[in-house]
N, C-alpha and C. Protein backbone atom coordinates (compact mmCIF):
# COMPACT_ATOMS: atom_id res chain seq x y z
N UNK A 1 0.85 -1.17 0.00
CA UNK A 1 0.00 0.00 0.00
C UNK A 1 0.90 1.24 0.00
N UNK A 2 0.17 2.22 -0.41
CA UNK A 2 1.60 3.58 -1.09
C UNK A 2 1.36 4.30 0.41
N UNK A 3 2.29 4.23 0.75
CA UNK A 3 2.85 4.95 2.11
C UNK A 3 1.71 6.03 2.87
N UNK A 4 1.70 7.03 1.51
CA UNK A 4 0.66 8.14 1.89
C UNK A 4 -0.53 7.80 2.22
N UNK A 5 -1.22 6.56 2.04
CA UNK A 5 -2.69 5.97 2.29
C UNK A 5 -1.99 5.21 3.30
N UNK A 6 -1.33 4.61 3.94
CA UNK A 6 -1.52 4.42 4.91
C UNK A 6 -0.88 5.53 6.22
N UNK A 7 -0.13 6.26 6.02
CA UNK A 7 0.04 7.00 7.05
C UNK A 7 -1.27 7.47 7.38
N UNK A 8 -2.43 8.46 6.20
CA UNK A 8 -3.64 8.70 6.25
C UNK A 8 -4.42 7.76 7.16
N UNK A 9 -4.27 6.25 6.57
CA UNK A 9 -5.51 5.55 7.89
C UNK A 9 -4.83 5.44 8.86
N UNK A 10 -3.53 4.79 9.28
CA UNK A 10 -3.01 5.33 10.60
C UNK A 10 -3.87 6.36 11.16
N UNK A 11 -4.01 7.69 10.72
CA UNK A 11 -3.94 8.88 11.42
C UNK A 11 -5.53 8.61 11.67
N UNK A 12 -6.35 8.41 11.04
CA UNK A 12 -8.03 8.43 11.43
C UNK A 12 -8.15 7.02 12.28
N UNK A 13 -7.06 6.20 11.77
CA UNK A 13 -7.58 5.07 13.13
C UNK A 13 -7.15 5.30 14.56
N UNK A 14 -6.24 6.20 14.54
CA UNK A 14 -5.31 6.45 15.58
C UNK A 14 -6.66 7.45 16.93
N UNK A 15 -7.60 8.24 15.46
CA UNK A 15 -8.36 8.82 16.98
C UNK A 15 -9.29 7.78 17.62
N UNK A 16 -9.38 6.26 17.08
CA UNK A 16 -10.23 5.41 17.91
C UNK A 16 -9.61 4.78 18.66
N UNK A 17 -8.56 4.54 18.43
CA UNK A 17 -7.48 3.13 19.40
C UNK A 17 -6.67 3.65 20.35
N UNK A 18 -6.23 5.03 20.30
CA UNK A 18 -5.24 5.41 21.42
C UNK A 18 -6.24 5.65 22.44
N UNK A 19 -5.74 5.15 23.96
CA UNK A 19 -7.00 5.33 24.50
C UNK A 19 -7.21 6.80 25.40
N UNK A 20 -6.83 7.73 25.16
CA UNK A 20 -6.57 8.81 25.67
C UNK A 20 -7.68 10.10 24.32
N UNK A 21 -8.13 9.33 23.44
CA UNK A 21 -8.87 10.01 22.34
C UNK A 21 -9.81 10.83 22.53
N UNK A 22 -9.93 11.40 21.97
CA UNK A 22 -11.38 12.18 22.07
C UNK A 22 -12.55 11.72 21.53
N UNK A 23 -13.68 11.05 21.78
CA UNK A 23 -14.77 10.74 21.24
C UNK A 23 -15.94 11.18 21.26
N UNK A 24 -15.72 12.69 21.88
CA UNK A 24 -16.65 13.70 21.92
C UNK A 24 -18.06 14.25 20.55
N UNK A 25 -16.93 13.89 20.13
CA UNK A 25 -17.77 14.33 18.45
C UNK A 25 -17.29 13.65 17.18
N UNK A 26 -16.66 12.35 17.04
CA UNK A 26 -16.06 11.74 15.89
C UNK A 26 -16.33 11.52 14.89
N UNK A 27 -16.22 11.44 14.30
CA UNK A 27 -16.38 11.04 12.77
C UNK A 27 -17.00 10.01 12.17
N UNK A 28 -17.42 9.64 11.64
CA UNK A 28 -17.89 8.42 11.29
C UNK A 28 -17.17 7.06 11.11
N UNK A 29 -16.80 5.70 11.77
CA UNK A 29 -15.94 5.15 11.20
C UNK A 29 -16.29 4.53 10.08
N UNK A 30 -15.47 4.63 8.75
CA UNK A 30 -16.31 4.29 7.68
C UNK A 30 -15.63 2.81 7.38
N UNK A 31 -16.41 1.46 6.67
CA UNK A 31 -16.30 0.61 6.50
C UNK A 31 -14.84 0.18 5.87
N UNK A 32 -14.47 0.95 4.94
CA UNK A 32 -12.96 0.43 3.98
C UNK A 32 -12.00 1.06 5.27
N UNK A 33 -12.34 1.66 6.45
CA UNK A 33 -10.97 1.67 7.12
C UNK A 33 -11.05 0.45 8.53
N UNK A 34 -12.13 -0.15 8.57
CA UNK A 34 -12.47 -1.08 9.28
C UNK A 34 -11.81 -1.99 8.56
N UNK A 35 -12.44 -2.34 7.46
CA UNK A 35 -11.57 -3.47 6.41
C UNK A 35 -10.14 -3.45 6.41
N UNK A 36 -9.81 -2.19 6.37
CA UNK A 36 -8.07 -1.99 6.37
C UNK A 36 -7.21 -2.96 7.30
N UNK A 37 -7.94 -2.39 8.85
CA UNK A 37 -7.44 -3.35 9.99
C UNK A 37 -7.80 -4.35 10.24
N UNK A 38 -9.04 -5.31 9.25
CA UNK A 38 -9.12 -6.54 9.57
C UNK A 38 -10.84 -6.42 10.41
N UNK A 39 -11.07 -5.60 10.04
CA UNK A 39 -12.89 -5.91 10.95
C UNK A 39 -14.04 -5.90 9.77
N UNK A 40 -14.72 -6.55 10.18
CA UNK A 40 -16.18 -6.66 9.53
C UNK A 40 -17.37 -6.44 10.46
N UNK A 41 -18.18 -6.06 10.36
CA UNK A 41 -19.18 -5.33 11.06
C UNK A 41 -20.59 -6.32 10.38
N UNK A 42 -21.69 -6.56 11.30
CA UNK A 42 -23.09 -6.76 11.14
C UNK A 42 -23.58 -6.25 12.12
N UNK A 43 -24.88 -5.63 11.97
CA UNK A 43 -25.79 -4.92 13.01
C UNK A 43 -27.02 -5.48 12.86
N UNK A 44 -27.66 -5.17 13.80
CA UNK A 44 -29.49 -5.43 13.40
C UNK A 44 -29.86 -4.52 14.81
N UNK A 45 -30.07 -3.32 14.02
CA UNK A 45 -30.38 -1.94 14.54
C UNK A 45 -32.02 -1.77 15.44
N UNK A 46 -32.91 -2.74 14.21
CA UNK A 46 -34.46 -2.76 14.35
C UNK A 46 -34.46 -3.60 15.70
N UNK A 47 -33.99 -4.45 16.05
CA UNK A 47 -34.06 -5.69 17.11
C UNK A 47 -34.14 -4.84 18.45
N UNK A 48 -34.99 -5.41 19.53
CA UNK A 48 -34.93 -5.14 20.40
C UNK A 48 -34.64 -6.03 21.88
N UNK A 49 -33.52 -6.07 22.03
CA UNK A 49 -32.54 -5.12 21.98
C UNK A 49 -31.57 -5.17 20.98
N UNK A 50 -31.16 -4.26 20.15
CA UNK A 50 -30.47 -4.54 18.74
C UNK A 50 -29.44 -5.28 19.11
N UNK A 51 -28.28 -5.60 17.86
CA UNK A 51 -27.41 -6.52 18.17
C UNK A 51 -26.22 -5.77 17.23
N UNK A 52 -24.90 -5.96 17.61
CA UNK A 52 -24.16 -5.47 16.54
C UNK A 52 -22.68 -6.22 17.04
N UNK A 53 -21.73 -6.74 15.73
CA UNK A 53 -21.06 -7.99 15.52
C UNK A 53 -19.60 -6.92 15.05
N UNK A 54 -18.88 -7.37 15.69
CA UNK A 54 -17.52 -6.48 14.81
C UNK A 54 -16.50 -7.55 15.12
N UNK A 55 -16.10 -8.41 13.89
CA UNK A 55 -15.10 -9.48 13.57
C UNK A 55 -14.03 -8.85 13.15
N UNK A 56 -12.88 -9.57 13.48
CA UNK A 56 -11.85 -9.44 13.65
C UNK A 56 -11.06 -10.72 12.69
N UNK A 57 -10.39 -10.59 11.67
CA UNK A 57 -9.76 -11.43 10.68
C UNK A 57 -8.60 -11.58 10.91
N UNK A 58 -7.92 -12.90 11.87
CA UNK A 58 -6.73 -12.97 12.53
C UNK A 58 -5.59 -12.99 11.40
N UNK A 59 -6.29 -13.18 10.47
CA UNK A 59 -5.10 -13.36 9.22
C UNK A 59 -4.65 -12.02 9.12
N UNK A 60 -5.51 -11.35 8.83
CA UNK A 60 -5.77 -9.76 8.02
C UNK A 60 -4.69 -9.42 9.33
N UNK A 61 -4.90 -9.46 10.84
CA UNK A 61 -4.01 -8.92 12.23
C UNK A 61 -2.86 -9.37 12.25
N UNK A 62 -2.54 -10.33 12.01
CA UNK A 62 -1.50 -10.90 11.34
C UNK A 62 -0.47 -9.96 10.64
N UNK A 63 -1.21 -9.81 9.25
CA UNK A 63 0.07 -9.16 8.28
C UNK A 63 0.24 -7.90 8.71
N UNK A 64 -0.95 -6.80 9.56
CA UNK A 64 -0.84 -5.72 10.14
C UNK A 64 -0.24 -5.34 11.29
N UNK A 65 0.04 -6.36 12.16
CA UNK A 65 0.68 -5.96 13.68
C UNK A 65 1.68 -5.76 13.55
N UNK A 66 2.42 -5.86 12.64
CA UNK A 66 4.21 -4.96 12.80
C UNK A 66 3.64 -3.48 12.50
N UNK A 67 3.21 -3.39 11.50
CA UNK A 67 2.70 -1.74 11.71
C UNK A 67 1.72 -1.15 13.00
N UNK A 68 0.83 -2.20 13.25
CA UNK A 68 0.34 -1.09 14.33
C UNK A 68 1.12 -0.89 15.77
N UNK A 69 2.38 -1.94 15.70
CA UNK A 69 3.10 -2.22 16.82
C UNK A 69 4.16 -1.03 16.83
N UNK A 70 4.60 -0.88 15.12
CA UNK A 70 5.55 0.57 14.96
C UNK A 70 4.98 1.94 15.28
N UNK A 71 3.65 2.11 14.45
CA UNK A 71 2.83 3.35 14.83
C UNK A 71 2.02 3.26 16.11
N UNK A 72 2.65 2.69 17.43
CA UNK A 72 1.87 2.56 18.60
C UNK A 72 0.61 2.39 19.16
N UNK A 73 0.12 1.88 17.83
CA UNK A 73 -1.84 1.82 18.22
C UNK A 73 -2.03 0.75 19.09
N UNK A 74 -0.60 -0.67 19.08
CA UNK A 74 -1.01 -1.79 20.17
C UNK A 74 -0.73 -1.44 21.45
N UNK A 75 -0.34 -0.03 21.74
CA UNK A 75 0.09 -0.37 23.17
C UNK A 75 1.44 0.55 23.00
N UNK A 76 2.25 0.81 23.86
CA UNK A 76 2.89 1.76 24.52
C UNK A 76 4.18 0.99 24.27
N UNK A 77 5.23 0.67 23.51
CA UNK A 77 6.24 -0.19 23.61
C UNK A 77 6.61 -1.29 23.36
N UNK A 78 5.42 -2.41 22.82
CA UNK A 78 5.23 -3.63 22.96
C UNK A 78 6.16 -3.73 21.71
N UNK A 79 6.50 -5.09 21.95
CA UNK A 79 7.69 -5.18 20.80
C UNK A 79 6.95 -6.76 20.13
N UNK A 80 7.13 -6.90 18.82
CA UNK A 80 6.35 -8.10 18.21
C UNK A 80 6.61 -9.25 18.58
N UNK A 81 7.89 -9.50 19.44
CA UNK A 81 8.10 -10.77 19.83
C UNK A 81 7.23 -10.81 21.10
N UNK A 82 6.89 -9.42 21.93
CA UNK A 82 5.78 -9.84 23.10
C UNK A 82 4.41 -10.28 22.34
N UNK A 83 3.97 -9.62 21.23
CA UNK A 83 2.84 -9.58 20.33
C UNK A 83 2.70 -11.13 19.92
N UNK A 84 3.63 -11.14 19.38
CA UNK A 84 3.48 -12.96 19.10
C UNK A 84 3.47 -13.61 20.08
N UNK A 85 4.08 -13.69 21.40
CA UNK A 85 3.76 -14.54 22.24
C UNK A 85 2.68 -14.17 23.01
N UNK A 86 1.59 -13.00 22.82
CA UNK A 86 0.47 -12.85 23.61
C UNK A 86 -0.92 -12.32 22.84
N UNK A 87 -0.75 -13.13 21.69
CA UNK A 87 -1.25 -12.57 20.57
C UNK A 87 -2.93 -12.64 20.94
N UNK A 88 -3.48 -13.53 21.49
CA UNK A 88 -4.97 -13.49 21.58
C UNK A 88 -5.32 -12.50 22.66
N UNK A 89 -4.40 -12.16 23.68
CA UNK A 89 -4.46 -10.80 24.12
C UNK A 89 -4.46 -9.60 23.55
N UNK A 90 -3.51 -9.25 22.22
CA UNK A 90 -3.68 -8.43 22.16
C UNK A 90 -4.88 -8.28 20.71
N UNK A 91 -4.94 -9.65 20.02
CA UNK A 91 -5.98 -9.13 19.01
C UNK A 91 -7.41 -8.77 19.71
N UNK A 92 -7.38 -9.36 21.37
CA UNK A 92 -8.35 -9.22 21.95
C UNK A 92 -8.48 -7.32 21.83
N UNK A 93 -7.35 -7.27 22.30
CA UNK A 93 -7.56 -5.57 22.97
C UNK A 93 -7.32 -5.00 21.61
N UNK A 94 -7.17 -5.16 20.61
CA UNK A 94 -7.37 -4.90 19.23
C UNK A 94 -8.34 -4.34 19.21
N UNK A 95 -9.18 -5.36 19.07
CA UNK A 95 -10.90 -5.03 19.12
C UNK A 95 -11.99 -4.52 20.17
N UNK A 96 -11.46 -4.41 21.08
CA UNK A 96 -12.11 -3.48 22.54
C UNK A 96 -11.82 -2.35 21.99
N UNK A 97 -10.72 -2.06 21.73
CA UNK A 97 -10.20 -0.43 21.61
C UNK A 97 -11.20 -0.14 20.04
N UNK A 98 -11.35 -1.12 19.26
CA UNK A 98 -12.37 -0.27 18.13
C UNK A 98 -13.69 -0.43 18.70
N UNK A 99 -13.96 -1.39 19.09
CA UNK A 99 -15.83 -1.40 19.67
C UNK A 99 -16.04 -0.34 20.49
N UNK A 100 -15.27 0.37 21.12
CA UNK A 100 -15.45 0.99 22.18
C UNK A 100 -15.70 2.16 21.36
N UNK A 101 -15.32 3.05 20.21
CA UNK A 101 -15.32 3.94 19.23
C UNK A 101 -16.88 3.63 18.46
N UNK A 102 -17.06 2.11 18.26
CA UNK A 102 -18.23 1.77 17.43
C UNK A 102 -19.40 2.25 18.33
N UNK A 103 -19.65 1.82 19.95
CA UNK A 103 -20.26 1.48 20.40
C UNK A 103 -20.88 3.17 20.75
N UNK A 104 -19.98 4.14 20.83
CA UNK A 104 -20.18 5.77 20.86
C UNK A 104 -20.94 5.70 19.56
N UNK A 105 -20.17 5.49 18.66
CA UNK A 105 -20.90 5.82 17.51
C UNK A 105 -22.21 5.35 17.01
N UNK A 106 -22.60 4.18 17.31
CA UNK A 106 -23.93 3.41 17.29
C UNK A 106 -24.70 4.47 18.14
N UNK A 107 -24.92 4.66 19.22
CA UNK A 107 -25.67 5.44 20.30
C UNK A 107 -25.38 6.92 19.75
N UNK A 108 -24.99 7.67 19.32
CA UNK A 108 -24.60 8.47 18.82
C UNK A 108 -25.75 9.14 17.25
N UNK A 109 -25.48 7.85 16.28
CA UNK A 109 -26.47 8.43 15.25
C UNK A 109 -27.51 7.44 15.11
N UNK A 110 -28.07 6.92 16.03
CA UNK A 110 -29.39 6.29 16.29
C UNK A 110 -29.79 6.77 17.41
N UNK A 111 -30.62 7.91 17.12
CA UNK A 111 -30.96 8.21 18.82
C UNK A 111 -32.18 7.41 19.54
N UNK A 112 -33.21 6.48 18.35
CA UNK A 112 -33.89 5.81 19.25
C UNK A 112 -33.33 4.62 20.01
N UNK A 113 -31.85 4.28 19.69
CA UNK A 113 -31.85 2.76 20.36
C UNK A 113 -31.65 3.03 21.50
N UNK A 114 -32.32 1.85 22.40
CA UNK A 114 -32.03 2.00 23.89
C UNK A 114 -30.65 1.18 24.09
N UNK A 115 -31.71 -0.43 24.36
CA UNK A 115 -30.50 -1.39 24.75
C UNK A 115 -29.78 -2.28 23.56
N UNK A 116 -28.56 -2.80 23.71
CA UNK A 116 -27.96 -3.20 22.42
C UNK A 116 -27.28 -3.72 23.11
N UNK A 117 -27.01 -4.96 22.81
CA UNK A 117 -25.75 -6.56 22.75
C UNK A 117 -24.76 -6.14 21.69
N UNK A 118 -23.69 -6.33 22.35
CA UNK A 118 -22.10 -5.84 21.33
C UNK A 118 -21.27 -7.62 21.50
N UNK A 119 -21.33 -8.13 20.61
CA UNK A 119 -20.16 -9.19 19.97
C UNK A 119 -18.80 -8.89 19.66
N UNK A 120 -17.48 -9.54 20.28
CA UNK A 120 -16.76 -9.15 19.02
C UNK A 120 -15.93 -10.87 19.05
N UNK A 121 -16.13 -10.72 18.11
CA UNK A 121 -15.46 -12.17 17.62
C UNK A 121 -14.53 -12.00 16.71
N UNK A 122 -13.82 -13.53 16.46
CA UNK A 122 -12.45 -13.66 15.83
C UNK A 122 -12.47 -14.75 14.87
N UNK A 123 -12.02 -14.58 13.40
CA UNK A 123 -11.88 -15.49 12.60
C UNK A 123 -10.88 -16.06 12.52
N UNK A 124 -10.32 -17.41 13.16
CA UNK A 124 -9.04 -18.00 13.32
C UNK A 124 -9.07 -19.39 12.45
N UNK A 125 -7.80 -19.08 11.74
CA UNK A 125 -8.02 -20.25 10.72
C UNK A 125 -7.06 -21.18 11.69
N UNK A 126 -7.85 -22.30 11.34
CA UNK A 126 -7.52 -23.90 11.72
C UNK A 126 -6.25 -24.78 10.92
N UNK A 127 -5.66 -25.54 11.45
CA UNK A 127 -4.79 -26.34 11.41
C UNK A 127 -5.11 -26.61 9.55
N UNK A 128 -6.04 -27.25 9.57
CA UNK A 128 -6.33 -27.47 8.30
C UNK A 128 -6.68 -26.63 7.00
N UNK A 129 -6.74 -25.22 7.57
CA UNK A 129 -6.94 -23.81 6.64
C UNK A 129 -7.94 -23.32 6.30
N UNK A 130 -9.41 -24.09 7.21
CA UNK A 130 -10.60 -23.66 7.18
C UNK A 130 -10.29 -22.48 8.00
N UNK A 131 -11.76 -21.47 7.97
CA UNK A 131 -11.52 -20.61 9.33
C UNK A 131 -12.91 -20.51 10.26
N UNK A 132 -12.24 -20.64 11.61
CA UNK A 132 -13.42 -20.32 12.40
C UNK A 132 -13.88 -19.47 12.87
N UNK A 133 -15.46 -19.23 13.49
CA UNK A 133 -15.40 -18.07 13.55
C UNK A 133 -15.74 -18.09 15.28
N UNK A 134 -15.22 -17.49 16.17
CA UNK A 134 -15.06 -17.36 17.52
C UNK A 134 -15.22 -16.51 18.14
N UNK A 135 -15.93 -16.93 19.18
CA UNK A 135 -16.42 -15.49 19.89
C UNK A 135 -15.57 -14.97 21.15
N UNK A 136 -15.15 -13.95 21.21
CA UNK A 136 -13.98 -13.49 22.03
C UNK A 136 -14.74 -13.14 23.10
N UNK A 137 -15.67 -11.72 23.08
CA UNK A 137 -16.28 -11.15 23.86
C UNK A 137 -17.64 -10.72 23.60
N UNK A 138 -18.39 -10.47 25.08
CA UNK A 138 -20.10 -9.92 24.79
C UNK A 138 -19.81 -8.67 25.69
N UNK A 139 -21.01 -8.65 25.95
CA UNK A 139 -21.63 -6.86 26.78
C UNK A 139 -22.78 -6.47 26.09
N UNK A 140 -23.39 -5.67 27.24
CA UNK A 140 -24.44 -5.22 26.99
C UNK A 140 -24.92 -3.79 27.25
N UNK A 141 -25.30 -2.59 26.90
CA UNK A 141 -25.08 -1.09 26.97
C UNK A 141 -26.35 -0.64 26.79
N UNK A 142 -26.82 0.24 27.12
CA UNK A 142 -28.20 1.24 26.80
C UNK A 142 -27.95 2.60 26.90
N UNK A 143 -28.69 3.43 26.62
CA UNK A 143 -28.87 4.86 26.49
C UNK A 143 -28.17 5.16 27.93
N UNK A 144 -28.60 4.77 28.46
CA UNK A 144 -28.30 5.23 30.25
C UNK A 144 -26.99 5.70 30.45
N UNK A 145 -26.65 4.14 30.40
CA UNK A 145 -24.65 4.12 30.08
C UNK A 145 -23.92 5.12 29.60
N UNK A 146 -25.00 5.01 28.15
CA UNK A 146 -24.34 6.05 26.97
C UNK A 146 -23.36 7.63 27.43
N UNK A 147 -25.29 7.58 27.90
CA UNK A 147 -25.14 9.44 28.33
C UNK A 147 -24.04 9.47 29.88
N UNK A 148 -24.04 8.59 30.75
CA UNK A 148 -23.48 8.88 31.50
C UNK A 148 -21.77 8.58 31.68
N UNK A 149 -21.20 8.26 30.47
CA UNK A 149 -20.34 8.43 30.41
C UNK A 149 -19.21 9.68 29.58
N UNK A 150 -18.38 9.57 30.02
CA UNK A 150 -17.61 11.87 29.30
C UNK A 150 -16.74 10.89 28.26
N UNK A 151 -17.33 10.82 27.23
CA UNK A 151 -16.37 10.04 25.70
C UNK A 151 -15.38 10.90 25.62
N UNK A 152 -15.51 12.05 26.03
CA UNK A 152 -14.18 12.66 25.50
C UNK A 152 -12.70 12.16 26.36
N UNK A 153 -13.45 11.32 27.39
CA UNK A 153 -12.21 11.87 28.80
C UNK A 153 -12.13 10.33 29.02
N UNK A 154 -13.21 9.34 28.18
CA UNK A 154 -12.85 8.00 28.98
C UNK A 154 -12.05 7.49 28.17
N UNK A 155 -10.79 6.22 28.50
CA UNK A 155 -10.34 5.00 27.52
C UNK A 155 -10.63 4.51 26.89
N UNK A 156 -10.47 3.97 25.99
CA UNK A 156 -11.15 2.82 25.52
C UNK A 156 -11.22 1.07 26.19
N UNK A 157 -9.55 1.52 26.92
CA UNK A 157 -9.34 -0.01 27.32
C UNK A 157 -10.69 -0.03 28.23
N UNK A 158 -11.09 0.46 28.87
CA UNK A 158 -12.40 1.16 30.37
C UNK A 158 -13.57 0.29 29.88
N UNK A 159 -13.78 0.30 28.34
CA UNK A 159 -14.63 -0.21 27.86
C UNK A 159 -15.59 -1.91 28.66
N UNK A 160 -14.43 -2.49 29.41
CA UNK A 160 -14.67 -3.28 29.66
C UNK A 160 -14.79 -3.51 31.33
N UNK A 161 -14.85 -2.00 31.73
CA UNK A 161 -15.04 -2.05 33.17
C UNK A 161 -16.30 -1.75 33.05
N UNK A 162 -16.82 -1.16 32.33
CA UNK A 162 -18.52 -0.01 32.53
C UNK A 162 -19.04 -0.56 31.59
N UNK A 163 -18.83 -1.42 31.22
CA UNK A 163 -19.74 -2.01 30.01
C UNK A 163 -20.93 -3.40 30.90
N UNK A 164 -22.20 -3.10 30.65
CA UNK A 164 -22.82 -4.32 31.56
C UNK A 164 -22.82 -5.49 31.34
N UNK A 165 -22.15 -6.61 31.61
CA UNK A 165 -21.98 -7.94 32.02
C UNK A 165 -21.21 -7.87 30.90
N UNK A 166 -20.12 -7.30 30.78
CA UNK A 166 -19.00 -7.92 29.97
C UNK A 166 -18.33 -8.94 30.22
N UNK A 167 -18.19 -10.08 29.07
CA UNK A 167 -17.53 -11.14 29.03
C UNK A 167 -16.55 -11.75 28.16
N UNK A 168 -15.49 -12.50 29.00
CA UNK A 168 -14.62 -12.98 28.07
C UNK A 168 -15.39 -14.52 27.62
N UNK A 169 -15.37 -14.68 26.13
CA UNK A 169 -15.53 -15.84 26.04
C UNK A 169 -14.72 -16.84 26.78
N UNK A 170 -15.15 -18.26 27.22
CA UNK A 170 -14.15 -19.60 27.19
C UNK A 170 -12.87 -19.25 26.40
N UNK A 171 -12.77 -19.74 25.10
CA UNK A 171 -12.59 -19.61 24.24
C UNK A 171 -10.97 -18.45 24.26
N UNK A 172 -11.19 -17.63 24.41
CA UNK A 172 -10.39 -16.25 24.68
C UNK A 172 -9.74 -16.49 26.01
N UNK A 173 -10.10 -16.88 27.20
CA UNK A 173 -9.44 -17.07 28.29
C UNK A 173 -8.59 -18.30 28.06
N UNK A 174 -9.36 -19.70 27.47
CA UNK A 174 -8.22 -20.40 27.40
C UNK A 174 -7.01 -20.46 26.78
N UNK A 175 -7.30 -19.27 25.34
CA UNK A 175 -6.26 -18.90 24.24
C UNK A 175 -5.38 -17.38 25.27
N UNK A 176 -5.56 -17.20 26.45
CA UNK A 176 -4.81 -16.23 26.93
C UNK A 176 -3.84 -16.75 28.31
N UNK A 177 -4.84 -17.80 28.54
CA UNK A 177 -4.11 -18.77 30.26
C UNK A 177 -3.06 -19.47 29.17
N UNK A 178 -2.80 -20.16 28.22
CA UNK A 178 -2.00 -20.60 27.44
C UNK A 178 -0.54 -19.68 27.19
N UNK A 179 -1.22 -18.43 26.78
CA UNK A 179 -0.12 -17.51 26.76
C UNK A 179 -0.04 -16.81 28.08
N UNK A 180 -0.27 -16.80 29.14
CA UNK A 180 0.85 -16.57 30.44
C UNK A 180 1.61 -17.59 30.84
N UNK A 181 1.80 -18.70 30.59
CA UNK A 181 2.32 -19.77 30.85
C UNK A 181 3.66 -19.50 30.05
């Protein structure tokens, strides 16, 4: 990719993932820069309580984590040999740090939704080169939440303190107790 397009998405992904951002008033995140880093998105807005899916393509995180590890979006220092050895950690916190941007933004330009279920799952290809598709984490958020939190002033990592009944999948804990060992 020609340098100048990606320094560019660097710079617009950079106001969702650093967690010190402003999410006061953001921008829209638009789909081809989701794609860039490896996410795919499904919603079902009408549902009550709606539902909305943001996958994560371990392949796609893969060929990208030396760059987001150089331009500091994983974290503060982390060097790729920690990345590779704690990798379902961090594709985990990969995707917290964008849901947490989505999840403003959902509540944001839908002002009727109340309550909404947030997914984020992981497509990990198998031994054999199929891929699966895995669910990392849930939570659950409403208007309430919304408003009572200062987007401009919170983390993203936080996402998973104030978020209601956030969970790590099975799945994600056993792919993370593996890597503290």
């Amino acid at each position: 990719m020609h340098k100048a397009v990606w320094k560019m998405i660097c710079v617009v992904a950079l106001l969702f993932c650093v967690s010190r951002v402003s999410f006061a008033d953001p921008p829209v995140v638009p789909e081809k820069i989701l794609e860039t880093y490896g996410f795919l998105t499904a919603q079902s807005l009408e549902k009550n309580p709606c539902t909305f899916k943001l996958t994560l393509d371990q392949t796609r995180f893969i060929e990208i984590m030396p760059r987001l590890i150089e331009t500091g979006m994983l974290g503060n220092g982390e060097s790729l040999q920690f990345a590779n050895q704690h990798f379902a950690g961090m594709e985990t916190g990969w995707s917290v740090s964008m849901m947490s941007a989505l999840v403003q933004q959902t509540y944001r330009l839908n002002p009727k939704i109340d309550r909404c279920t947030f997914e984020g799952r992981i497509l990990v290809p198998d031994d054999y080169g199929h891929t699966q598709d895995k669910l990392a984490y849930t939570f659950d958020f409403d208007r309430t939440l919304y408003k009572r939190i200062d987007w401009d002033r919170m983390e993203a990592r936080n996402l998973m303190k104030v978020a209601k009944r956030f969970h790590f999948s099975d799945w994600v804990k056993q792919e993370m107790s593996k890597e503290s060992r």
